[in-house]
PDB file of N, CA and C in Angstrom:
ATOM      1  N   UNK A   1      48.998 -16.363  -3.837  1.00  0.00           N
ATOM      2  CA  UNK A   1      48.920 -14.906  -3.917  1.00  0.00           C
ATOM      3  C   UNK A   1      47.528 -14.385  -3.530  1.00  0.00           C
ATOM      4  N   UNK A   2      46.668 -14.850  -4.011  1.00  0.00           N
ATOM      5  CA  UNK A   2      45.209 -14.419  -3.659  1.00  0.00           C
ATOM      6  C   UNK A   2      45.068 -14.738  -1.983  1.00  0.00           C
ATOM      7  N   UNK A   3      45.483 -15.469  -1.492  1.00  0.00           N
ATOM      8  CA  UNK A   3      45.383 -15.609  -0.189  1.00  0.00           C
ATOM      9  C   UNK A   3      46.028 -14.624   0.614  1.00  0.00           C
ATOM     10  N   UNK A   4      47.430 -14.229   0.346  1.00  0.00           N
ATOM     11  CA  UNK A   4      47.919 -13.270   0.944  1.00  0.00           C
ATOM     12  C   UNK A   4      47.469 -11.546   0.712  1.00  0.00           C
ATOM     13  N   UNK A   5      46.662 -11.612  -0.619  1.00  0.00           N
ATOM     14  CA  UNK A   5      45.568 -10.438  -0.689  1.00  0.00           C
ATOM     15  C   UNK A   5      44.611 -10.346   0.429  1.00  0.00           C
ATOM     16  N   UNK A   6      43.833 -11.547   0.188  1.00  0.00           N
ATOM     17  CA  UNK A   6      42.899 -11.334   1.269  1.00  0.00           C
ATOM     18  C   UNK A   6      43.241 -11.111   2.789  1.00  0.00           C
ATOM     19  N   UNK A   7      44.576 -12.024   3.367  1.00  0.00           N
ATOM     20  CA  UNK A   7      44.857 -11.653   4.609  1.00  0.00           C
ATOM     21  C   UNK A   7      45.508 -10.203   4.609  1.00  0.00           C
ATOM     22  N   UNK A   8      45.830  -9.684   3.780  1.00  0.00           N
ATOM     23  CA  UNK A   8      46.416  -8.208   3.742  1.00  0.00           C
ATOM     24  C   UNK A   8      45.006  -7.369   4.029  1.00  0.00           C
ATOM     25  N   UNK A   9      43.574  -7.636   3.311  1.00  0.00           N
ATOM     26  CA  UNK A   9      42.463  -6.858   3.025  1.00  0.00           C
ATOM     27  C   UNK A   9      42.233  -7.237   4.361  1.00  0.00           C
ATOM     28  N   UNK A  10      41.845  -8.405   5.349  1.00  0.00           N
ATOM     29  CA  UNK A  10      41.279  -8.689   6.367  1.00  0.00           C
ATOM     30  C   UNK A  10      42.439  -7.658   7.374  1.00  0.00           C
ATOM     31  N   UNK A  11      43.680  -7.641   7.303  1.00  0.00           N
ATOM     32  CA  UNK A  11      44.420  -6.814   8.125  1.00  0.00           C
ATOM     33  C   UNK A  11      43.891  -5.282   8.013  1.00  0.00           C
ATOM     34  N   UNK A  12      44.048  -4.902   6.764  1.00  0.00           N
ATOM     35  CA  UNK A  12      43.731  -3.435   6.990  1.00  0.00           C
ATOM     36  C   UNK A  12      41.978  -3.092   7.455  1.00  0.00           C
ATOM     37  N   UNK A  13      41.051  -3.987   7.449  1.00  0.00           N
ATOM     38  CA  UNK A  13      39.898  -3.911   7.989  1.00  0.00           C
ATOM     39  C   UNK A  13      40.177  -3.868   9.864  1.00  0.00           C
ATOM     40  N   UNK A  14      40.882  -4.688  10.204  1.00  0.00           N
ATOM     41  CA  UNK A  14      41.127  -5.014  11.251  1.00  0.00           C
ATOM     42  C   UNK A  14      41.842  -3.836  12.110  1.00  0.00           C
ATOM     43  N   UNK A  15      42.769  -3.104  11.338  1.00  0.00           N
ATOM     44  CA  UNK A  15      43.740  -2.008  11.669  1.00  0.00           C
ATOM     45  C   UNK A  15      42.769  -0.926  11.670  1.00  0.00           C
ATOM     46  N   UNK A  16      41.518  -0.732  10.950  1.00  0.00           N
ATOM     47  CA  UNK A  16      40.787   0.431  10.570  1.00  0.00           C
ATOM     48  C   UNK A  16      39.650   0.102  11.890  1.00  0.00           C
ATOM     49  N   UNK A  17      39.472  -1.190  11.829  1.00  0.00           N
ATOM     50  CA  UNK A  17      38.179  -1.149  13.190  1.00  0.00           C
ATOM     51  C   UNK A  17      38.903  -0.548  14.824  1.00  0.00           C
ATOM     52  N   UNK A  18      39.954  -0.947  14.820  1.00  0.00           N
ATOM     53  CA  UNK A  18      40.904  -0.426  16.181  1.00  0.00           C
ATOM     54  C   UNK A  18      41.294   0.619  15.938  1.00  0.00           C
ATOM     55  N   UNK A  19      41.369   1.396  14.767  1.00  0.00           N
ATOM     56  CA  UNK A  19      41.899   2.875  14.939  1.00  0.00           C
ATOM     57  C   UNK A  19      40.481   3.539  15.445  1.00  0.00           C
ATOM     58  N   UNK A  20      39.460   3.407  14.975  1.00  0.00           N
ATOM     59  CA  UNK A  20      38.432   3.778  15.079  1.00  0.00           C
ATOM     60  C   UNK A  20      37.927   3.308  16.268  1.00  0.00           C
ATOM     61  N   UNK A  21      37.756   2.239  17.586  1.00  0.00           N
ATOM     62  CA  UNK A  21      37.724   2.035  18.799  1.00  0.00           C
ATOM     63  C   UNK A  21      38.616   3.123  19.476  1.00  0.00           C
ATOM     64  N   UNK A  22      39.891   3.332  18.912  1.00  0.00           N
ATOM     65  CA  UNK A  22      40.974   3.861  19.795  1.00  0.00           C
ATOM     66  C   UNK A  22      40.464   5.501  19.786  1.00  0.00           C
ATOM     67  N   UNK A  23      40.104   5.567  18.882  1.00  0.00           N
ATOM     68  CA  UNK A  23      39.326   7.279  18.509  1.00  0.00           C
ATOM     69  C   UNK A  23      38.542   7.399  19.362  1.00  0.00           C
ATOM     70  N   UNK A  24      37.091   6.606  19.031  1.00  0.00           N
ATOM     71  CA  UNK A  24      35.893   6.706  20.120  1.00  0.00           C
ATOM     72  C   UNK A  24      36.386   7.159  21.610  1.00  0.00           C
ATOM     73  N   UNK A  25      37.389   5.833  21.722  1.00  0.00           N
ATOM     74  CA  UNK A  25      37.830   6.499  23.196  1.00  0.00           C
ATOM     75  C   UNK A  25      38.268   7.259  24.092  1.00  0.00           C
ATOM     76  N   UNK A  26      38.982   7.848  23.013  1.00  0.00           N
ATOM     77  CA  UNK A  26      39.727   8.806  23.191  1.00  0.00           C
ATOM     78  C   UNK A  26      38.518  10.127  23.363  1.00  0.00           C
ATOM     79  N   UNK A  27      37.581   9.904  22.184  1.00  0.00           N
ATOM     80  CA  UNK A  27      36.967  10.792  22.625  1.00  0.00           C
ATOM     81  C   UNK A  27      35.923  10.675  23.486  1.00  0.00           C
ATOM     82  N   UNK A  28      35.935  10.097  23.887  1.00  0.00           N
ATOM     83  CA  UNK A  28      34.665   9.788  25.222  1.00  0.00           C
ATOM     84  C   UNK A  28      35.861  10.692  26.345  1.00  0.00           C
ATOM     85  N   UNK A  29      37.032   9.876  26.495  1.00  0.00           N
ATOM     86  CA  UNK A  29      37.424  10.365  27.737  1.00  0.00           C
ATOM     87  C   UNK A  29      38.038  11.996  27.655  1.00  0.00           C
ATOM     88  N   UNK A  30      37.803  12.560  26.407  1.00  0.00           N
ATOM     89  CA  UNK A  30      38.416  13.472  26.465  1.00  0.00           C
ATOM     90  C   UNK A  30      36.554  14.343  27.071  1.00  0.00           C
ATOM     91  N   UNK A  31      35.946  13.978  26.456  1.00  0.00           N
ATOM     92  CA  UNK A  31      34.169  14.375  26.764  1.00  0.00           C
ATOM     93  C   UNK A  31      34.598  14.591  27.998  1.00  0.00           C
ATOM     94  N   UNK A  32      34.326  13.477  28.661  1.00  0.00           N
ATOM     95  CA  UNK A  32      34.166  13.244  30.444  1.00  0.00           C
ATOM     96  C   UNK A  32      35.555  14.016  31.160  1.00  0.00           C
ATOM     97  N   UNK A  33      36.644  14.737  30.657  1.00  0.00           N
ATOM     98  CA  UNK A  33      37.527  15.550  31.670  1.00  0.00           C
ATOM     99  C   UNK A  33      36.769  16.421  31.453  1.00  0.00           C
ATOM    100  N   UNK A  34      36.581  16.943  30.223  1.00  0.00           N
ATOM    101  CA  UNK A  34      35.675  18.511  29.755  1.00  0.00           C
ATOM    102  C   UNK A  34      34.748  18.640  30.967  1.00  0.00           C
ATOM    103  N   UNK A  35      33.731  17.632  30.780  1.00  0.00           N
ATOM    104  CA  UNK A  35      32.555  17.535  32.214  1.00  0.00           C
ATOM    105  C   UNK A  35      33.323  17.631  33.218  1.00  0.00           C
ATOM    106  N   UNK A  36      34.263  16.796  33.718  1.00  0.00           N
ATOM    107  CA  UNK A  36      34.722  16.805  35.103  1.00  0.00           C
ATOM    108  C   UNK A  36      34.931  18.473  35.074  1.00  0.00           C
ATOM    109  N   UNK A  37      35.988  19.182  34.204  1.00  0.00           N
ATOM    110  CA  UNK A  37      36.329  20.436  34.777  1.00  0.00           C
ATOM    111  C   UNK A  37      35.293  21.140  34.893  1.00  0.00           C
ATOM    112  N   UNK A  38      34.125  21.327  33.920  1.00  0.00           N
ATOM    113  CA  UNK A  38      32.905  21.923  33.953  1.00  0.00           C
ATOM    114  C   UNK A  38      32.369  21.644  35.521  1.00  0.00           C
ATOM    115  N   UNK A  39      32.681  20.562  36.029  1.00  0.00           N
ATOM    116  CA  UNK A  39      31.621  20.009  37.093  1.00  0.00           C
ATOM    117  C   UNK A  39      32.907  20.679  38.276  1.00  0.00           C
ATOM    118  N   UNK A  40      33.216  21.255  38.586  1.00  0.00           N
ATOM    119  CA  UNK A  40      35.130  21.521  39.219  1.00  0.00           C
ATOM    120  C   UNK A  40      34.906  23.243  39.451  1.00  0.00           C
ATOM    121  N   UNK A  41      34.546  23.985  38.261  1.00  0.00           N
ATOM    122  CA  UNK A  41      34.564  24.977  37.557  1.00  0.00           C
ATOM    123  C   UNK A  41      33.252  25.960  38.637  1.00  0.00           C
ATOM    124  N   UNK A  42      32.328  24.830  38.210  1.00  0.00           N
ATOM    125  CA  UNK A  42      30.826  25.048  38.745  1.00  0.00           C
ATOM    126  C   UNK A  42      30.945  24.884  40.291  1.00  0.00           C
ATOM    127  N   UNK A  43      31.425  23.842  41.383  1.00  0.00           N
ATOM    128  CA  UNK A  43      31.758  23.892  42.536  1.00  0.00           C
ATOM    129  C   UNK A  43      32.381  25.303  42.726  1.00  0.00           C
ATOM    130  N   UNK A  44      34.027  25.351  42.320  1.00  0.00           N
ATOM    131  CA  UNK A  44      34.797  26.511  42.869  1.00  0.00           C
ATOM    132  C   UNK A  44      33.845  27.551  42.428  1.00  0.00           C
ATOM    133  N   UNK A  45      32.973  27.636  42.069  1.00  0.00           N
ATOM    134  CA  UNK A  45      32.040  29.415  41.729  1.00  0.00           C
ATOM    135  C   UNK A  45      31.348  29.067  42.579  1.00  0.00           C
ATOM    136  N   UNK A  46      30.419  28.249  43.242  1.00  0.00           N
ATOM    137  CA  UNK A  46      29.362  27.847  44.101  1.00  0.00           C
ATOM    138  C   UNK A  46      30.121  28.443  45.607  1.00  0.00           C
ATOM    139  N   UNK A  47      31.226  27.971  45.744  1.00  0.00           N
ATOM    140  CA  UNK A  47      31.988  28.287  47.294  1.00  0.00           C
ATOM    141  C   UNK A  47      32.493  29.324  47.106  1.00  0.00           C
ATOM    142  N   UNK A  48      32.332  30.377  46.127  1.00  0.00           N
ATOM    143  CA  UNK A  48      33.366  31.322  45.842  1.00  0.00           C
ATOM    144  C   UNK A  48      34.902  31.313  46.080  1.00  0.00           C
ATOM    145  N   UNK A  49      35.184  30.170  45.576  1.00  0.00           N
ATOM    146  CA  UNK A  49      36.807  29.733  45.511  1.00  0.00           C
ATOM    147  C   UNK A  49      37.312  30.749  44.094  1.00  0.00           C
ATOM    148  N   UNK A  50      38.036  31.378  44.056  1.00  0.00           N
ATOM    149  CA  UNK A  50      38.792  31.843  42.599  1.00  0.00           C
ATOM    150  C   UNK A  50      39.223  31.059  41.811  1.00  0.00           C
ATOM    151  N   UNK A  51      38.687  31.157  40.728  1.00  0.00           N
ATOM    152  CA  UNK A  51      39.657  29.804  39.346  1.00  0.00           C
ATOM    153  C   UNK A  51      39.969  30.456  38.341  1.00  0.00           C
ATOM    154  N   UNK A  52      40.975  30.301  37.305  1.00  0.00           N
ATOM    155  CA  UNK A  52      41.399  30.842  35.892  1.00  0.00           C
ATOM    156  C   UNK A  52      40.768  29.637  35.118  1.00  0.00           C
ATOM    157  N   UNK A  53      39.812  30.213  34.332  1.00  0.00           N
ATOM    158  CA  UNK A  53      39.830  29.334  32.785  1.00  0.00           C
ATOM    159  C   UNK A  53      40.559  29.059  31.992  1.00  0.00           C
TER     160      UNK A  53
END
C-alpha cells in the first residue's frame, strides 16, 4: 500500500509538471501570434493597406 501511495504522489507531481509545460506553451505561442498580428497590423498601416481590429 505505501508503495502504491507513493507511485500515485509521483503521478500527480508528474501530471502537474506537464500541465504546467503545456500552459507555458500555450502561452508563449499565444504571446508570439499577438506579436505576429501586432507586427501584420503595423505593416498594413505603413503601406496604407485598410485593416479591422
Amino acid at each position: 500500500m505505501p508503495r502504491q501511495l507513493e507511485n500515485a504522489g509521483e503521478a500527480h507531481v508528474l501530471n502537474a509538471e506537464l500541465l504546467k509545460q503545456r500552459y507555458e506553451r500555450s502561452s508563449t505561442r499565444v504571446t508570439a501570434l499577438e506579436e505576429l498580428v501586432r507586427t501584420l497590423q503595423d505593416l498594413l498601416d505603413a503601406n496604407g493597406i485598410p485593416h479591422t481590429h
